[in-house]
Protein backbone atom coordinates (compact mmCIF):
# COMPACT_ATOMS: atom_id res chain seq x y z
CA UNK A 1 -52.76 74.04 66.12
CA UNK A 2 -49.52 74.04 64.18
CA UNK A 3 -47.54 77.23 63.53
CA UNK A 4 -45.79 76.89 60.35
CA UNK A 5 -42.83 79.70 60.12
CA UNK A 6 -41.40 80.01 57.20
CA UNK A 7 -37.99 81.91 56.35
CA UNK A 8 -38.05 83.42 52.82
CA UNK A 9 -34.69 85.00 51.99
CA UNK A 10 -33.64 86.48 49.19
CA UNK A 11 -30.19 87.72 47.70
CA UNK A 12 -31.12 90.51 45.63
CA UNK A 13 -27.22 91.36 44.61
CA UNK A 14 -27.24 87.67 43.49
CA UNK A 15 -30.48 87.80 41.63
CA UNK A 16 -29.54 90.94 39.72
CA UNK A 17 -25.96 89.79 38.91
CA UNK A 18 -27.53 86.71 37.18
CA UNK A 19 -29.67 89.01 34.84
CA UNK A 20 -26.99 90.93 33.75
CA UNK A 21 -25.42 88.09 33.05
CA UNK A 22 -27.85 86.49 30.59
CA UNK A 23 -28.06 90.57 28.90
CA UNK A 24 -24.01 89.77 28.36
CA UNK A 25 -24.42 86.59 27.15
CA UNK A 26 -26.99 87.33 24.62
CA UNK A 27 -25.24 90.37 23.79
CA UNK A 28 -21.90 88.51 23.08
CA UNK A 29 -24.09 85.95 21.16
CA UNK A 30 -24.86 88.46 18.58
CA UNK A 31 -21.71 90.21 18.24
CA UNK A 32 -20.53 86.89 17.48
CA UNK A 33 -23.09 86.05 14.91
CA UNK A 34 -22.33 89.60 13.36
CA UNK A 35 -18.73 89.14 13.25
CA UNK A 36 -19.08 85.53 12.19
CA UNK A 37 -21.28 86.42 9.38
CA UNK A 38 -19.19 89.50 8.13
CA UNK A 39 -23.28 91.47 8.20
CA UNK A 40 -24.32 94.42 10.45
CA UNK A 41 -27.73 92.82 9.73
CA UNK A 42 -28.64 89.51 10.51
CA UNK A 43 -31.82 89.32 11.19
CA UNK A 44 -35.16 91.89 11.03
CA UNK A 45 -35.01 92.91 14.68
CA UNK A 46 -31.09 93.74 14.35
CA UNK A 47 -32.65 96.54 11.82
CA UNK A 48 -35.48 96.38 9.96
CA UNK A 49 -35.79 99.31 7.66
CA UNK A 50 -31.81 98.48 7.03
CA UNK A 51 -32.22 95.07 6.31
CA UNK A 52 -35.02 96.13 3.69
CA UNK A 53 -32.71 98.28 2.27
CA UNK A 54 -30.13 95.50 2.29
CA UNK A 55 -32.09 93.30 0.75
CA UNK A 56 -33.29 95.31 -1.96
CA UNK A 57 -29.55 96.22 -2.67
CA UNK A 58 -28.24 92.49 -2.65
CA UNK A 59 -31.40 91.73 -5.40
CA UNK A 60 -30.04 94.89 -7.60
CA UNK A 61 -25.88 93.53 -7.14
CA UNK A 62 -26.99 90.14 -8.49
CA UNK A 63 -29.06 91.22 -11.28
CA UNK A 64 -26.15 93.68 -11.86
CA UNK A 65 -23.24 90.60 -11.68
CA UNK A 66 -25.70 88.70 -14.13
CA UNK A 67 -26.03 91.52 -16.39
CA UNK A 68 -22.08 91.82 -16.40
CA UNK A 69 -21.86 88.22 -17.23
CA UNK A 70 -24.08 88.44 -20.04
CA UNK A 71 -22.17 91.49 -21.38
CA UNK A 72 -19.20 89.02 -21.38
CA UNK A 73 -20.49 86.09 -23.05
CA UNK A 74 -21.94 88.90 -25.21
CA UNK A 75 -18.06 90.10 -26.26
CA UNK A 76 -17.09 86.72 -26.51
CA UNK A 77 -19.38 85.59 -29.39
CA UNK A 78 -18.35 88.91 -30.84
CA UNK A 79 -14.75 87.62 -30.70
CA UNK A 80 -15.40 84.25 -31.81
CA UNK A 81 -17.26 85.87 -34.90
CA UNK A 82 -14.60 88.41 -35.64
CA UNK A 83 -11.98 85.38 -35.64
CA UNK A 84 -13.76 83.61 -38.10
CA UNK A 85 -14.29 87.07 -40.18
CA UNK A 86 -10.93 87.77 -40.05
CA UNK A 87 -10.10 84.21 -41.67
CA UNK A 88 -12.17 84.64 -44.61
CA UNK A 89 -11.27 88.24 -44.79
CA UNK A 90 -7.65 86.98 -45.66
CA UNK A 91 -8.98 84.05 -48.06
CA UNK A 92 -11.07 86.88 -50.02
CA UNK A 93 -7.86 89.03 -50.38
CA UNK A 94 -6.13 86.25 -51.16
CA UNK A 95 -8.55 85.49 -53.90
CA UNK A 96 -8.67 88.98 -55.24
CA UNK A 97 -4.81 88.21 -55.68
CA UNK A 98 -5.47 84.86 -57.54
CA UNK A 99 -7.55 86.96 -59.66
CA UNK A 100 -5.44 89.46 -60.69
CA UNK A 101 -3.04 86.83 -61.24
CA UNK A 102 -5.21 84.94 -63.69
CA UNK A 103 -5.60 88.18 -65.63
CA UNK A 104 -2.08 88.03 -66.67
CA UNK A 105 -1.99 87.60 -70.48
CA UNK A 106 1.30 85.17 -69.45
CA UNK A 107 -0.18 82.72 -67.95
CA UNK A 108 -0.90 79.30 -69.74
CA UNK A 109 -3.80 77.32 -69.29
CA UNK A 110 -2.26 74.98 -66.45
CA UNK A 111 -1.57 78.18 -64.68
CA UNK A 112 -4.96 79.05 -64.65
CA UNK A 113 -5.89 75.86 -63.77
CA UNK A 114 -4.15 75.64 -60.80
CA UNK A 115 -5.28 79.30 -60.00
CA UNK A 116 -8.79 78.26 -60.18
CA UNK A 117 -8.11 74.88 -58.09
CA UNK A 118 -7.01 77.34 -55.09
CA UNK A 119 -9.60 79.65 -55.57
CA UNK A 120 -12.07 76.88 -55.49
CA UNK A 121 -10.16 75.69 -52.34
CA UNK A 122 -10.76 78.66 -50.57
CA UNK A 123 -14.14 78.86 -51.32
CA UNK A 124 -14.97 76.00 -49.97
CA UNK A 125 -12.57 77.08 -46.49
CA UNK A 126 -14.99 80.08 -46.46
CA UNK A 127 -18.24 77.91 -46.69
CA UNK A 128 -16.48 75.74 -43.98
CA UNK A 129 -15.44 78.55 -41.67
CA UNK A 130 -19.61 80.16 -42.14
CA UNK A 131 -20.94 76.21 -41.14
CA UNK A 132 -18.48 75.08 -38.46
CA UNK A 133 -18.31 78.66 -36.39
CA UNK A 134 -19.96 78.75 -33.41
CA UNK A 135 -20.16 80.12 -30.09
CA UNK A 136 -21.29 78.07 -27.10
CA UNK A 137 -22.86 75.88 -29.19
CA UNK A 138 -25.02 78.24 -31.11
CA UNK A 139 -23.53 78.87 -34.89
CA UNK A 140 -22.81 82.02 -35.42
């Protein structure tokens, strides 16, 4: 019968050196991932109570920015409307002036004429200015 001896060594210092190795590695992996990312959190098992928390927080920063941009386009159409209000404000003054004009005992019947051709002029400005004005395409 055959005796089969078999050696079975073993470098122990080698073995462990390796592990720590691959704990390094991995550990340097997500460092990287955190540092490329610009998060603390990347991932559930980084923290998962914090990345709930996170999460939550992004959902309420978005709604926030969108209710912020809202606001805006809100006091832009308040602008835009205010532009056009100011335009016929000045046409109305202007057309009290006409009129106090016309009352003049002076004036002759051309000059009244002509009065009433520019106050006619303006109103239709003022019916232009309430048709044309609008704000993201939506009249105002």
């Amino acid at each position: 019968m055959e005796v089969i001896i078999m050696v079975v060594q073993h470098n122990l210092t080698a073995m462990n050196s390796n592990r720590m190795l691959g704990v390094t590695t991995s550990t340097q992996a997500k460092s990287t991932e955190k540092l490329s990312s610009g998060y603390k959190i990347n991932r559930a098992a980084d923290d998962a109570a914090g990345l709930s928390i996170s999460e939550k927080m992004r959902k309420q920063i978005r709604g926030l920015t969108q209710a912020s941009s809202n606001a805006q386009d809100g006091i832009s159409a308040v602008q835009t409307a205010e532009g056009a209000l100011n335009e016929v404000q000045d046409m109305l003054q202007r057309m009290n002036e006409l009129a106090v004009k016309a009352a003049n005992g002076t004036n002759s019947e051309d000059d009244r004429n002509y009065i009433q051709d520019e106050v006619n002029q303006l109103i239709k400005e003022i019916d232009r200015v309430s048709t044309t004005t609008k704000f993201n395409e939506t009249y105002l």
